[in-house]
Protein backbone atom coordinates (compact mmCIF):
# COMPACT_ATOMS: atom_id res chain seq x y z
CA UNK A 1 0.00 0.00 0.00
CA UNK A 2 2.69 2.41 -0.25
CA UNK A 3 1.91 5.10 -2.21
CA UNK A 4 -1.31 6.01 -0.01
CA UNK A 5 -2.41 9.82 0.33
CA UNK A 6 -3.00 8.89 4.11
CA UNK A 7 -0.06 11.26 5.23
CA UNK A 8 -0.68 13.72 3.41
CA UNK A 9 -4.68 13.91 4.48
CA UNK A 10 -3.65 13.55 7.66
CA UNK A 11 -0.69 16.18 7.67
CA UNK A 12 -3.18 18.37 6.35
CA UNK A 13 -5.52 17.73 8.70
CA UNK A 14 -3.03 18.65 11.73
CA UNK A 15 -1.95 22.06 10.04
CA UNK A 16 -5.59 23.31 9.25
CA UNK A 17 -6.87 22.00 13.11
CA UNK A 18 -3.84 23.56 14.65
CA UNK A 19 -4.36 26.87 12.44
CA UNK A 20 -7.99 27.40 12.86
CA UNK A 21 -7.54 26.44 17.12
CA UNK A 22 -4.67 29.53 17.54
CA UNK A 23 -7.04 32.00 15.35
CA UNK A 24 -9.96 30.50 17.25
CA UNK A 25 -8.67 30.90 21.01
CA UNK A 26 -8.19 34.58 20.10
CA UNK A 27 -11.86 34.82 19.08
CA UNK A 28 -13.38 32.64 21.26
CA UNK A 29 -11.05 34.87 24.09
CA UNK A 30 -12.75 37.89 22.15
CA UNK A 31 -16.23 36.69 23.15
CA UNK A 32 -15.39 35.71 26.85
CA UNK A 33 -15.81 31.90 26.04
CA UNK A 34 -14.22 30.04 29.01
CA UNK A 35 -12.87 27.56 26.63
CA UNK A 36 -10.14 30.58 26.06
CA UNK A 37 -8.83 30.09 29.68
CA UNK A 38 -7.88 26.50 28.82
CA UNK A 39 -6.75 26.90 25.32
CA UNK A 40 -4.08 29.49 25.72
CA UNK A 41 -2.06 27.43 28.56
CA UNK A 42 -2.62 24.16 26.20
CA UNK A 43 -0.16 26.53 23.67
CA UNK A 44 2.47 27.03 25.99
CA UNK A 45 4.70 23.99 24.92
CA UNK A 46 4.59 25.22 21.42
CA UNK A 47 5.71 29.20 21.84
CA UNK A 48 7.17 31.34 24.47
CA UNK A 49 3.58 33.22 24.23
CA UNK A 50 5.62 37.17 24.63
CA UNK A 51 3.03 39.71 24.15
CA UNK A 52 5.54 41.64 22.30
CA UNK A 53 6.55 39.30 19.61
CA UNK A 54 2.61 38.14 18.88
CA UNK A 55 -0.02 39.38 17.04
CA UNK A 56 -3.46 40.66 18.47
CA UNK A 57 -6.92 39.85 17.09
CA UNK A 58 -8.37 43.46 17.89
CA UNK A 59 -12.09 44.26 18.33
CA UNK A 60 -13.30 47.64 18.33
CA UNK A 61 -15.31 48.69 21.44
CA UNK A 62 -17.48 51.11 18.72
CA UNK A 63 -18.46 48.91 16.11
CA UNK A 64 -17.27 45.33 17.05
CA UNK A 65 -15.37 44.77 14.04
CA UNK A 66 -11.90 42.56 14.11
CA UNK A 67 -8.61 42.92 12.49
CA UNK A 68 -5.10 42.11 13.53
CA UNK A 69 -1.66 43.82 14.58
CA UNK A 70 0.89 43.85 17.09
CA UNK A 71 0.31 43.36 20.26
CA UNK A 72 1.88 46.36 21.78
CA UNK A 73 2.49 49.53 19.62
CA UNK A 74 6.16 50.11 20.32
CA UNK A 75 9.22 47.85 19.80
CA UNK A 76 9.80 47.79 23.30
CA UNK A 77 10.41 44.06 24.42
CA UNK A 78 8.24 43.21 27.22
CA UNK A 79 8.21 39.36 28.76
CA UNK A 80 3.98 39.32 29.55
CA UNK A 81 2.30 36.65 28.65
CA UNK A 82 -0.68 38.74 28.84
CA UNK A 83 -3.95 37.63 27.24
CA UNK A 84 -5.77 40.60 26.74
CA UNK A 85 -4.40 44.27 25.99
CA UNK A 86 -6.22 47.43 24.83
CA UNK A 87 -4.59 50.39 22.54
CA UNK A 88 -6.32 53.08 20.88
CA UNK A 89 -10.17 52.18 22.28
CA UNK A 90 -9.58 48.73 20.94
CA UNK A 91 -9.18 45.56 22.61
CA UNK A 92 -6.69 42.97 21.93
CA UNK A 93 -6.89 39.39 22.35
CA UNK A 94 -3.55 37.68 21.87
CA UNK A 95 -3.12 34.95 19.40
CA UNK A 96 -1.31 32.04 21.49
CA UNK A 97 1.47 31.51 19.19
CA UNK A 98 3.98 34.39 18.35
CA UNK A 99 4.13 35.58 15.17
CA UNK A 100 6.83 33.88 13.64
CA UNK A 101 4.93 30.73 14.66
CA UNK A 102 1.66 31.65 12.87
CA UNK A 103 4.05 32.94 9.77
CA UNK A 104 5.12 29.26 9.68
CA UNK A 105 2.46 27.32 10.57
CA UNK A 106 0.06 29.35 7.64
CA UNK A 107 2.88 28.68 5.56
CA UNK A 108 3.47 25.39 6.15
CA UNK A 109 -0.03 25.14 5.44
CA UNK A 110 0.31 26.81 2.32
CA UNK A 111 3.57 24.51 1.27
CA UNK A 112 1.22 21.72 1.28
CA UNK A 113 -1.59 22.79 -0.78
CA UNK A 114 0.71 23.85 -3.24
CA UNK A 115 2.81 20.47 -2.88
CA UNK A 116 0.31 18.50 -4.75
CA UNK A 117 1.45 20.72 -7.84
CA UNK A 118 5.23 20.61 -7.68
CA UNK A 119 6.03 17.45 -6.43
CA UNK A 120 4.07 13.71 -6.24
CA UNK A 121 3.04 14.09 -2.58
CA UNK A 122 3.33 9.89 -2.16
CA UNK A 123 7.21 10.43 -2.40
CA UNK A 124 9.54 9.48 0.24
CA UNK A 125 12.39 11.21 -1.54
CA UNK A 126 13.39 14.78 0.30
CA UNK A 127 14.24 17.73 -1.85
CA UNK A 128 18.08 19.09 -2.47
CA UNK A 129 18.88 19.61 1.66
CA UNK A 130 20.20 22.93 0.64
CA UNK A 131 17.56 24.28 0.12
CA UNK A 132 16.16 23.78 3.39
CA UNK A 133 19.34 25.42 5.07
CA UNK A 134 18.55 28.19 2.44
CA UNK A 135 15.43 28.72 3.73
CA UNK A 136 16.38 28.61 7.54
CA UNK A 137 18.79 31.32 7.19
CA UNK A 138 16.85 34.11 7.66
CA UNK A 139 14.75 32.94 10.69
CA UNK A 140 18.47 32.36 12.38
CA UNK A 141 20.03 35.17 11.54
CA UNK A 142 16.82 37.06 12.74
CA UNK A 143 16.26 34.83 15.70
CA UNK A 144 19.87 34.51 17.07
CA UNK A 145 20.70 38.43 16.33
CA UNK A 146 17.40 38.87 18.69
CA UNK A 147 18.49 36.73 21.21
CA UNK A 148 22.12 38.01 22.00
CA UNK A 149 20.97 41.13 22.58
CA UNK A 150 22.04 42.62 18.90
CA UNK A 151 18.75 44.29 17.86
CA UNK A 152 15.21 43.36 18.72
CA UNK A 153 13.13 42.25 15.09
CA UNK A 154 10.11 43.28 14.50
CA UNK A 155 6.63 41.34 14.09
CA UNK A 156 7.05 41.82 10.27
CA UNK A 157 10.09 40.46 10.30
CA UNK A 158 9.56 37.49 12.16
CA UNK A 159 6.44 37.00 9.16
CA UNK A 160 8.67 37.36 6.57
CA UNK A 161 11.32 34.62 7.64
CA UNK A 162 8.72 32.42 9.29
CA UNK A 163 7.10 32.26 6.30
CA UNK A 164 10.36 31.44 4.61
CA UNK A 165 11.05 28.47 6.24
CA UNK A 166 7.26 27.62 7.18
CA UNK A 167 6.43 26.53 3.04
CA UNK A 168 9.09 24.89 2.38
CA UNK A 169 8.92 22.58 5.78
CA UNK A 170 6.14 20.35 3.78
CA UNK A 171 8.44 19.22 0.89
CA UNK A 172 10.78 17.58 3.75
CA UNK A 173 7.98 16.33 6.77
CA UNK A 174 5.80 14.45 4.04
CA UNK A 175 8.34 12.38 2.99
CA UNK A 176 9.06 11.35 6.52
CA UNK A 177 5.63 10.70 7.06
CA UNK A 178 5.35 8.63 3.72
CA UNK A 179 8.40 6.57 4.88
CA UNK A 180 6.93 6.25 8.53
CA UNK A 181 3.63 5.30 7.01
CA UNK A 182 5.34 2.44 4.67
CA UNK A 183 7.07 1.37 7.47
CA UNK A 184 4.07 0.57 9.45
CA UNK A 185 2.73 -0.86 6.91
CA UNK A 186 5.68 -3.02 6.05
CA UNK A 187 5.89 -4.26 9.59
CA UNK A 188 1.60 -5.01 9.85
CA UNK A 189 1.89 -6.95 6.89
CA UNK A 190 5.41 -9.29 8.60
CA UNK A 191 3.12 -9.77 11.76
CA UNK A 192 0.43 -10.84 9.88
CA UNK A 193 2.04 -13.35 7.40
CA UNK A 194 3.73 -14.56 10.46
CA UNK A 195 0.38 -15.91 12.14
């Protein structure tokens, strides 16, 4: 059975879930849903959570209406983990992940819709490895800059080389995910011969 679009559905299926739940905790947080209270701890293994290197779902206390930005409105790094913050007579609900996270994980989510059309998503075979160091290079330079105290990046920043790094991540999980899945599949079929 190798050859199976199982990993791939089910790769998908991951990226969109985990997508939808870090927009979603930020909305449901938004509408005072108590499910919020649980969801944004449940994130903590997966981010630092720094209100100043994450993105905001805003709602206006006029109209209601949502969009998105920083967090806080200066570049100032701050080490909250704050939920909720207001600018401007808006409120701000934070999404769970930084934004370099959500850069990657939309992109990695993008990667793999558009993986289909590049390359035969049954393959087990990774892309040139170079490329993948290619693509990394921007989220270290930016990351490890940040972190010794160089310069402090910005949210649009950490977008840009998520992103980078975020579509081409696809290309090299799915084939580890193909060969896992043969694997399995390899090793059901010994256990089964064998009885």
């Amino acid at each position: 059975m190798a050859g199976s679009k199982l990993p791939y559905i089910f790769f998908f299926a991951v990226l969109f879930g985990f997508n939808a739940l870090y927009f979603a905790t930020a909305y449901l947080a938004s509408t005072g849903h108590p499910s919020a209270d649980f969801l944004y701890p449940a994130f903590g293994p997966t981010c630092h959570q720094l209100v100043s290197r994450s993105l905001c779902l805003y709602k206006s206390d006029s109209d209601g209406s949502y969009s998105i930005g920083d967090c806080l409105q200066s570049s100032e790094l701050s080490y909250s983990k704050a939920t909720q913050v207001s600018y401007e007579g808006k409120t701000g609900y934070k999404i769970p992940v930084c934004s370099r996270d959500v850069a990657i994980y939309a992109a990695m989510l993008a990667g793999l819709v558009a993986l289909p059309f590049i390359r035969k998503i049954e393959t087990e075979d990774w892309p040139n490895k170079w490329i993948l160091v290619a693509a990394a290079m921007p989220t270290a330079v930016d990351g490890f800059t940040q972190l010794f105290g160089w310069r402090e990046s910005t949210n649009f920043l950490r977008l840009i080389t998520g992103a980078i790094i975020g579509v081409v991540l696809p290309f090299y999980i799915l084939p580890v995910l193909n060969s896992l899945y043969s694997f399995i599949l390899e090793k059901i079929g010994k256990g089964n011969k064998q009885k």
